[in-house]
C-alpha atoms as a PDB file:
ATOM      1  CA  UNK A   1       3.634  25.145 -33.572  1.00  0.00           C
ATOM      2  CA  UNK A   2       5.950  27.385 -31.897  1.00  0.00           C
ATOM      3  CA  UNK A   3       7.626  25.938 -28.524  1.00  0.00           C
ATOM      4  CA  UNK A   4       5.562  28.483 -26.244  1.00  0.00           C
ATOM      5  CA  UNK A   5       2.603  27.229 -28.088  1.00  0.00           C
ATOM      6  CA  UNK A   6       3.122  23.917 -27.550  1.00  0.00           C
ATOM      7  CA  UNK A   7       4.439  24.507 -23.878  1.00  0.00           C
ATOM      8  CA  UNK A   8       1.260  26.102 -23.054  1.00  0.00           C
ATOM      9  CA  UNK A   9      -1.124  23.626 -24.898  1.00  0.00           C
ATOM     10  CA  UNK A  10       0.910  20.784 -22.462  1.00  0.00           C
ATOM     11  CA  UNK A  11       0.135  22.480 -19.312  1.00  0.00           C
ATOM     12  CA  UNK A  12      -3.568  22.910 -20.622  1.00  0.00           C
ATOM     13  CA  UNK A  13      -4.183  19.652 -21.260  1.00  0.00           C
ATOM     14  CA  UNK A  14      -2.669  17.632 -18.304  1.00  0.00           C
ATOM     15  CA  UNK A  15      -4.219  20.664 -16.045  1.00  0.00           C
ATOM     16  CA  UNK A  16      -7.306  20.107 -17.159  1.00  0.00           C
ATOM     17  CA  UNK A  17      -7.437  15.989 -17.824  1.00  0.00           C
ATOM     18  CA  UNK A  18      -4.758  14.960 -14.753  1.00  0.00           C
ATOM     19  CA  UNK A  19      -4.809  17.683 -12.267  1.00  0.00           C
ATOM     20  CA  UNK A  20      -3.518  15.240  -9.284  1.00  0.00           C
ATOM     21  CA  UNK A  21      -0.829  13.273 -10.499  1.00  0.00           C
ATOM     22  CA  UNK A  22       1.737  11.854  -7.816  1.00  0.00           C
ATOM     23  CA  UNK A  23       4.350   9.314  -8.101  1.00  0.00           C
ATOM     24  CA  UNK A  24       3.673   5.616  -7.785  1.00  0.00           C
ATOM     25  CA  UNK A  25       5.589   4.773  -5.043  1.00  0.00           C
ATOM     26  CA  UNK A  26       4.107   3.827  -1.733  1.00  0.00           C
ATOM     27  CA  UNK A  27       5.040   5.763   1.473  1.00  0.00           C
ATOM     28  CA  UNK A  28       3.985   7.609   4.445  1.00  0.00           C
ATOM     29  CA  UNK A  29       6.845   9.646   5.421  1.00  0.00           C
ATOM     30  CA  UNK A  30       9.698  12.143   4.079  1.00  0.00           C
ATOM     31  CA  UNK A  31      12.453   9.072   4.703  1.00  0.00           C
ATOM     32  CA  UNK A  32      10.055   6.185   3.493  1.00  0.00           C
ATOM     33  CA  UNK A  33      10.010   8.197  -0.184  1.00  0.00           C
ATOM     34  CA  UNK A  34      13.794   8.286   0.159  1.00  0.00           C
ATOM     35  CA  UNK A  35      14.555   4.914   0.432  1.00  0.00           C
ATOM     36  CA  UNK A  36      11.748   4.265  -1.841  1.00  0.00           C
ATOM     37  CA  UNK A  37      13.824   6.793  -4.525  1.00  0.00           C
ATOM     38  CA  UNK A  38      17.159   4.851  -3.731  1.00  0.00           C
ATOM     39  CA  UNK A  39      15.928   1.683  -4.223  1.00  0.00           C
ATOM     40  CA  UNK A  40      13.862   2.307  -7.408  1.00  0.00           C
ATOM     41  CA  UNK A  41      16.891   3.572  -9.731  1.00  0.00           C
ATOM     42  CA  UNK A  42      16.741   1.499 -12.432  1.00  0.00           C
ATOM     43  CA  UNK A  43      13.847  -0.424 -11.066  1.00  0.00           C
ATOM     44  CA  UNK A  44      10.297  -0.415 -11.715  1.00  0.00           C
ATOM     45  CA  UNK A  45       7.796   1.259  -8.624  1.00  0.00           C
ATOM     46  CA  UNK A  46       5.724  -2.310  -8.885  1.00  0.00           C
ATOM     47  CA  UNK A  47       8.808  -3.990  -7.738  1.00  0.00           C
ATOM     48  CA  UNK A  48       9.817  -1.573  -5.341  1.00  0.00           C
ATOM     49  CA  UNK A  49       6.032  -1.328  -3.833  1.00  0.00           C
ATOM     50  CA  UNK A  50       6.392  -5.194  -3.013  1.00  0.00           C
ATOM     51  CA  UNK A  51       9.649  -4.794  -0.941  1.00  0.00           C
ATOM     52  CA  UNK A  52       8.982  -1.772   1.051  1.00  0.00           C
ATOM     53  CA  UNK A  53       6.185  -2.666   3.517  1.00  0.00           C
ATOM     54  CA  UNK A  54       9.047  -4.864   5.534  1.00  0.00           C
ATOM     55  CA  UNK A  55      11.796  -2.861   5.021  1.00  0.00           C
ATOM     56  CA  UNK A  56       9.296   0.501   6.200  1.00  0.00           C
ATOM     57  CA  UNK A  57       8.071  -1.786   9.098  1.00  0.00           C
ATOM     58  CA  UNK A  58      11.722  -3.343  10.657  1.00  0.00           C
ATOM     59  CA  UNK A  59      14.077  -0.316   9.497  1.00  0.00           C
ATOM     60  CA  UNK A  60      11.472   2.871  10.604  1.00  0.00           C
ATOM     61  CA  UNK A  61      14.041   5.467  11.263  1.00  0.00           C
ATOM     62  CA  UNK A  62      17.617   6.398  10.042  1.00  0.00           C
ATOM     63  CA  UNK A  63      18.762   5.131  13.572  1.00  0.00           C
ATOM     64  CA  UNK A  64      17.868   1.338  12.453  1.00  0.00           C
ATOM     65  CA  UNK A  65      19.832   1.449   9.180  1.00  0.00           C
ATOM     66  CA  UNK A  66      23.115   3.471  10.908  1.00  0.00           C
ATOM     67  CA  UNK A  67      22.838   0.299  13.601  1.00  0.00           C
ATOM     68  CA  UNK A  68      22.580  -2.258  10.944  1.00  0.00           C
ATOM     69  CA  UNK A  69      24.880  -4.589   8.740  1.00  0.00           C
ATOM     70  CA  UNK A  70      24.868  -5.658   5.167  1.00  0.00           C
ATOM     71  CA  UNK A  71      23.537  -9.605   6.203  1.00  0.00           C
ATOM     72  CA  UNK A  72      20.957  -8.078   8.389  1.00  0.00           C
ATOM     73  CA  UNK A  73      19.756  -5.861   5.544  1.00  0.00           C
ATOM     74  CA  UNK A  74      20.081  -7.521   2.262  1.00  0.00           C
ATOM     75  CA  UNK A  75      17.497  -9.934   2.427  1.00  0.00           C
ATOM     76  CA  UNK A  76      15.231  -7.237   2.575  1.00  0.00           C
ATOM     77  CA  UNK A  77      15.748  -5.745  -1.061  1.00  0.00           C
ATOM     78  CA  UNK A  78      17.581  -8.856  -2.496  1.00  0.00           C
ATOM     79  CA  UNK A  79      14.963  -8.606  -5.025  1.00  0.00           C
ATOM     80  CA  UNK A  80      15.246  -4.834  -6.499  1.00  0.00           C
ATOM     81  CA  UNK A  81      18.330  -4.463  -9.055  1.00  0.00           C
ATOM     82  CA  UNK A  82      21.737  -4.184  -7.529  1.00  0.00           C
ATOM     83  CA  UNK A  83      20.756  -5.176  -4.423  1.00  0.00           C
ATOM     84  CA  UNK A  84      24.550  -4.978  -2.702  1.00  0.00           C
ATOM     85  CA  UNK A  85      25.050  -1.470  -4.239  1.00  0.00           C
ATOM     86  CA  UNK A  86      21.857  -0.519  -2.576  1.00  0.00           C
ATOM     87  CA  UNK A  87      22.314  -2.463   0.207  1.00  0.00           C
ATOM     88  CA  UNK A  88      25.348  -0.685   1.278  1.00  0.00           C
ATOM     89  CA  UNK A  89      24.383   3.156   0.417  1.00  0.00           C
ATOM     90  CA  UNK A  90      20.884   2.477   2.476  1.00  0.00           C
ATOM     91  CA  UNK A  91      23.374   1.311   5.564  1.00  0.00           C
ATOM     92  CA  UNK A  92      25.951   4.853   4.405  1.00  0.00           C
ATOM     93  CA  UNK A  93      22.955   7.029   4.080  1.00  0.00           C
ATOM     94  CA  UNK A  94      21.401   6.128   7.507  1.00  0.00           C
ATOM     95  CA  UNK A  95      24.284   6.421   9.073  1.00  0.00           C
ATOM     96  CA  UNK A  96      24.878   9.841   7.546  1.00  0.00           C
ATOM     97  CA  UNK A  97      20.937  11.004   8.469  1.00  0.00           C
ATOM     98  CA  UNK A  98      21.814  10.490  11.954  1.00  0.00           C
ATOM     99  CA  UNK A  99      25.320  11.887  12.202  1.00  0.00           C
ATOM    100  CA  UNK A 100      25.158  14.871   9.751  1.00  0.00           C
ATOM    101  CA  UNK A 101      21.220  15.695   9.722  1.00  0.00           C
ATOM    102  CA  UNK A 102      20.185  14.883  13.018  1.00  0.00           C
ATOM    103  CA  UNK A 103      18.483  12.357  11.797  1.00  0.00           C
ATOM    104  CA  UNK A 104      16.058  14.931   9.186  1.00  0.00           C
ATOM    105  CA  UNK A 105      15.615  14.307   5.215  1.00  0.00           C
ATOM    106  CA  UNK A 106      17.205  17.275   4.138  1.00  0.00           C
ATOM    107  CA  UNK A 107      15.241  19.769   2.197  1.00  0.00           C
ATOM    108  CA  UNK A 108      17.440  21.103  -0.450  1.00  0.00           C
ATOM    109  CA  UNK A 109      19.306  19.295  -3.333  1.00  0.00           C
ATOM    110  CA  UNK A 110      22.677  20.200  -2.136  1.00  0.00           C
ATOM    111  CA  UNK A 111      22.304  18.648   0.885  1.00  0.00           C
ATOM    112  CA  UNK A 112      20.843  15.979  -0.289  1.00  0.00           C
ATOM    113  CA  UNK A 113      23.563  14.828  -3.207  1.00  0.00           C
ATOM    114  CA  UNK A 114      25.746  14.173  -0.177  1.00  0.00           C
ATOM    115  CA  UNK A 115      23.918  11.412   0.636  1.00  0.00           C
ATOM    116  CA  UNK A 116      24.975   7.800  -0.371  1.00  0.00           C
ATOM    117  CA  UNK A 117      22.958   6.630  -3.383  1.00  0.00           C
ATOM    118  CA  UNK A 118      21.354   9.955  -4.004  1.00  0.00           C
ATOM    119  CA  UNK A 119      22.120  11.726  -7.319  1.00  0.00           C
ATOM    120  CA  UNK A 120      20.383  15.002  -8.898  1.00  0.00           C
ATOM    121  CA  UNK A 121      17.034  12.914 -10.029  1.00  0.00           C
ATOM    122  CA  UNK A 122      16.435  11.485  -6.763  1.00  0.00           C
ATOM    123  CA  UNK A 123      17.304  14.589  -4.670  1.00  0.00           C
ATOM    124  CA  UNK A 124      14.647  16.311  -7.583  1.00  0.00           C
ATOM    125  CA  UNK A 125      11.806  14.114  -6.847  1.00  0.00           C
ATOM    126  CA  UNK A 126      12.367  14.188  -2.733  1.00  0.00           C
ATOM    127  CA  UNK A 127      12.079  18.040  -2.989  1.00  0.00           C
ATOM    128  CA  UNK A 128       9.446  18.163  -5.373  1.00  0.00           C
ATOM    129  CA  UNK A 129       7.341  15.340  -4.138  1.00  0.00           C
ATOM    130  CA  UNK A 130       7.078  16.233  -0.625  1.00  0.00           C
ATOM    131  CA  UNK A 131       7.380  19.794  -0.656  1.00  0.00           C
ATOM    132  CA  UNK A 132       6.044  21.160  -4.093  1.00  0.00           C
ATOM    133  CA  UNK A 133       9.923  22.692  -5.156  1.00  0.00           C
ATOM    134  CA  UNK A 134      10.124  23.059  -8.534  1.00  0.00           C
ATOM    135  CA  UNK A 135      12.750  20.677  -9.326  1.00  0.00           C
ATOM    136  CA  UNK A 136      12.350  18.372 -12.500  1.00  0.00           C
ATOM    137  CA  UNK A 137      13.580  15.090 -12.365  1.00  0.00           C
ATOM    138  CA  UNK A 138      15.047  13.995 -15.148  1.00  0.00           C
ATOM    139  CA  UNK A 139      14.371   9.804 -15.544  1.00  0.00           C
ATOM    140  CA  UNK A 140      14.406   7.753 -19.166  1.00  0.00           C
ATOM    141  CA  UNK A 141      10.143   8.342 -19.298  1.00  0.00           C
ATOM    142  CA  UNK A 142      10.583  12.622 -18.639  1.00  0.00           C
ATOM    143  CA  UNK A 143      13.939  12.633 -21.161  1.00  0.00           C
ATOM    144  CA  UNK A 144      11.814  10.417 -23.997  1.00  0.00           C
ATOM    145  CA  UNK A 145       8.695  11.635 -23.426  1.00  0.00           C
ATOM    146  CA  UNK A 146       9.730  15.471 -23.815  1.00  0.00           C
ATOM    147  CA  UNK A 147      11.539  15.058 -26.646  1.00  0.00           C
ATOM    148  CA  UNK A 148       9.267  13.405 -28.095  1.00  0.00           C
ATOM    149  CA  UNK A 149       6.437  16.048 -27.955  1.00  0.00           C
ATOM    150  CA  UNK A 150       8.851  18.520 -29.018  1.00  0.00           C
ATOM    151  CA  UNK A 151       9.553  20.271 -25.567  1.00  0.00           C
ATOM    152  CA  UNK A 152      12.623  20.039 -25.797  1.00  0.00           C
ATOM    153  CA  UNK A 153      14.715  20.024 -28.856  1.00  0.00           C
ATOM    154  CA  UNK A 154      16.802  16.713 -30.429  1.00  0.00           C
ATOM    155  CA  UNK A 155      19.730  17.596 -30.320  1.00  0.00           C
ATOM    156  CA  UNK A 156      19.864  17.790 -26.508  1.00  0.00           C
ATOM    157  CA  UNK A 157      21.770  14.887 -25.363  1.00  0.00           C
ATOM    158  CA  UNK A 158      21.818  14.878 -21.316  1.00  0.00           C
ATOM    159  CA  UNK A 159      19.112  14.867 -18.412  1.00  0.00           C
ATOM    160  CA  UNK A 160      20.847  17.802 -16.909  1.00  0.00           C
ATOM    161  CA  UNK A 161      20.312  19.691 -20.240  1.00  0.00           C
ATOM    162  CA  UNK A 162      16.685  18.292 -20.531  1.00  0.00           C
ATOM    163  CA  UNK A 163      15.981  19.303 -16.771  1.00  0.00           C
ATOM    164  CA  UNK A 164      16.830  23.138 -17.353  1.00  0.00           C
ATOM    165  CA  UNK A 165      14.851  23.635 -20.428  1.00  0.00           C
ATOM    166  CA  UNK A 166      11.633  22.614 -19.374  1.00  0.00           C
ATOM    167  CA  UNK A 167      12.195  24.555 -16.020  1.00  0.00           C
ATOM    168  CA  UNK A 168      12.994  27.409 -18.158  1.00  0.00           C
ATOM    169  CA  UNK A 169       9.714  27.170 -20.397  1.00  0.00           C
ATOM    170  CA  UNK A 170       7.294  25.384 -17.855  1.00  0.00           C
ATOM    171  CA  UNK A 171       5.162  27.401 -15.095  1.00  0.00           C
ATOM    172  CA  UNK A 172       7.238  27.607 -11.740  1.00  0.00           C
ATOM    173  CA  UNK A 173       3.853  26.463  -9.662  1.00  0.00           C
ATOM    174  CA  UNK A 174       3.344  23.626 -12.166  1.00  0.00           C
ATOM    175  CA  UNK A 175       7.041  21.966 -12.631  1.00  0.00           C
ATOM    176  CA  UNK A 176       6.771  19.646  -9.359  1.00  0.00           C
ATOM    177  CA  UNK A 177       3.506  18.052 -11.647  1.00  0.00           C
ATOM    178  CA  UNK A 178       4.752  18.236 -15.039  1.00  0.00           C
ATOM    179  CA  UNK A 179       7.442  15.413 -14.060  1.00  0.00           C
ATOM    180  CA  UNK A 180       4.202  13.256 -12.885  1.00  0.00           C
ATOM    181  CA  UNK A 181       2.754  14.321 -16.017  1.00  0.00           C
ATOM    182  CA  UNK A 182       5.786  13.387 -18.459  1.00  0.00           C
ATOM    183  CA  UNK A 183       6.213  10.046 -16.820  1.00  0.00           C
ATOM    184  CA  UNK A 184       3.016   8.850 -16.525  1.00  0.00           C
ATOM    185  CA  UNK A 185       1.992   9.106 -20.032  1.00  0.00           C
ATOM    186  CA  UNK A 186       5.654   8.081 -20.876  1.00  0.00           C
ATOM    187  CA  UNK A 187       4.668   4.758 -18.756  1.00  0.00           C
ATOM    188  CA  UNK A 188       1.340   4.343 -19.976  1.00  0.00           C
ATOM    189  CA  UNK A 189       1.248   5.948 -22.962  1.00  0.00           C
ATOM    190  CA  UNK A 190       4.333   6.958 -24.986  1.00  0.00           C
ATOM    191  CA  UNK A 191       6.010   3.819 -24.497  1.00  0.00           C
ATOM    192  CA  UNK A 192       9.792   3.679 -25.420  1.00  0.00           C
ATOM    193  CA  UNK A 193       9.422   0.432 -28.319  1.00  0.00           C
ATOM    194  CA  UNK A 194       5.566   1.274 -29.804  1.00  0.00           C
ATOM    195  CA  UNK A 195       4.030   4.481 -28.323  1.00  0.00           C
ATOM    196  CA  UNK A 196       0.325   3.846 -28.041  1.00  0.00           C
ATOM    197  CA  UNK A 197      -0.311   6.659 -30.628  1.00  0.00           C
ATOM    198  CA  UNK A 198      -3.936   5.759 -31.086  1.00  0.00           C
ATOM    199  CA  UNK A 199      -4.816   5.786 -27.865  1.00  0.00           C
ATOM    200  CA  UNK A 200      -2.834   9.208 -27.002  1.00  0.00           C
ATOM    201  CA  UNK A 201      -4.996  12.511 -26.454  1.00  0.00           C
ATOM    202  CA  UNK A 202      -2.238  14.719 -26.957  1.00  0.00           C
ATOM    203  CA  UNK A 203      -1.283  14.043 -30.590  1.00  0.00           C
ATOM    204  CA  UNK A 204      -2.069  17.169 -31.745  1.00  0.00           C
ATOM    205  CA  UNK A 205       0.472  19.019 -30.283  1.00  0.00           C
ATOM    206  CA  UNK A 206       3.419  15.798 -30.301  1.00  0.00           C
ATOM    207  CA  UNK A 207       6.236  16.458 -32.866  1.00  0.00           C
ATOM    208  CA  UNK A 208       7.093  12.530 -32.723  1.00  0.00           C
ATOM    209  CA  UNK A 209       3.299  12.407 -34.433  1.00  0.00           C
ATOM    210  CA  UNK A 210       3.260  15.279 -36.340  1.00  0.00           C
ATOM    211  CA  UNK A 211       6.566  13.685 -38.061  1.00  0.00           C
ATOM    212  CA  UNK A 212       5.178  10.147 -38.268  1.00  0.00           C
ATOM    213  CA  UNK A 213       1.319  10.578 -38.762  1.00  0.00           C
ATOM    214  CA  UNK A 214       1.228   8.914 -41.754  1.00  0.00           C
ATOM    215  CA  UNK A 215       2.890   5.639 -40.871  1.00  0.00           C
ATOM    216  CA  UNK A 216       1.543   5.068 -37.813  1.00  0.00           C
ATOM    217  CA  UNK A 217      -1.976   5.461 -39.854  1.00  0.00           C
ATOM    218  CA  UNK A 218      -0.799   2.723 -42.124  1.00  0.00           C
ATOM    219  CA  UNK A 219       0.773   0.693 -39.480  1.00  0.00           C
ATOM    220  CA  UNK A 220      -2.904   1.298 -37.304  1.00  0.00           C
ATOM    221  CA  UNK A 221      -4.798   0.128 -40.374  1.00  0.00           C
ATOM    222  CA  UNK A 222      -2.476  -3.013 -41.199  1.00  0.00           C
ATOM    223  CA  UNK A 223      -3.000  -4.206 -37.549  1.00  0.00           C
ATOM    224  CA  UNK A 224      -6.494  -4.154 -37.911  1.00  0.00           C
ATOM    225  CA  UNK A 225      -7.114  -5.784 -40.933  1.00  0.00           C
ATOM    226  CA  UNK A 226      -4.540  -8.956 -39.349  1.00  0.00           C
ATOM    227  CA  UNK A 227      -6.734  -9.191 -36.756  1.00  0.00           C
ATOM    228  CA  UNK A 228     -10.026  -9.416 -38.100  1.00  0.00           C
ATOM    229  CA  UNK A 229      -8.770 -11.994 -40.264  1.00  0.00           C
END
């Protein structure tokens, strides 16, 4: 299958079978998502989803977290992974809504990299999320689950490289949903340790099973002979 082929037969298929599909994180706001984005790097949106509510409810704007402090904040997101490395670039990037941004989520990814605790993937999914730019974040699910398909090639070896070859191949008006779409199914589906091959409706155009059909046959047929034993 050529890579426009398969490019085209992706964008089919998730169209048609998940034509809404929106990150997992819980907000209600432009700066709620942020914080939410911040806080979930290298943390799952379950874990993030349980801290929020309190943090949303006692730290509403930018102006709580620039008149803040490190003990007052902590507690709140003790919980997520490196909570004082968060805790401090939630206190910097408050501080630097108000002074710099009157306050605003920037709209752009330049201006959003200047913020504390905001790299290229988060600034990607603010911009895309809330206002349909197409910007593709780049996370461990959209980087193993494109490869994987055969999207983008093997030998590619960072995000940033990842990122600009499906934006080159994928439909501008359908690039803010094909990140949804990669790490959904990379979360539900393609899992990193055992994709769920058998349960997977896009086999047919996946390199990964194209490559390993066979074995995952055998391996599909030894598990369940063990278990009707």
């Amino acid at each position: 299958m050529l890579k426009k082929e398969r490019y085209k037969a992706f964008v089919e298929h998730f169209s048609k079978n998940m034509p809404v599909a929106e990150t997992e994180l819980k907000f209600e706001s432009t700066f709620q998502l942020l914080l939410a984005v911040v806080l979930s790097a290298q943390c799952t949106d379950k874990r993030i989803n349980m801290v929020t509510p309190a943090l949303f409810r006692d730290f509403p704007s930018p102006e709580h977290l620039a008149t803040s402090n490190f003990d007052e904040l902590f507690p709140y997101i003790k919980t997520v992974s490196y909570p004082n490395n968060k805790t401090k670039h939630l206190l910097g990037l408050g501080k630097m809504l108000v002074e710099d941004f009157n306050s605003e989520v920037p709209d752009t990814v330049n201006e959003l990299i200047k913020l504390p605790g905001v790299g290229r993937k988060t600034a990607n999914v603010i911009t895309s999320v809330v206002w349909n730019q197409p910007n593709m974040a780049v996370d461990t699910h959209v980087f193993r689950v494109s490869k994987r398909l055969g999207l983008v090639a093997q030998k590619v070896k960072t995000p940033l490289e990842v990122e600009k070859d499906l934006i080159k191949h994928l439909p501008k008006e359908v690039i803010h949903k094909a990140h949804h779409w990669l790490i959904l199914h990379g979360r539900y589906v393609c899992l990193a340790r055992k994709p769920k091959c058998n349960e997977c409706t896009i086999t047919a155009i996946c390199r990964y099973y194209e490559k390993n059909q066979d074995k995952i046959a055998f391996e599909e047929g030894f598990n369940k002979k063990t278990s009707a034993k």
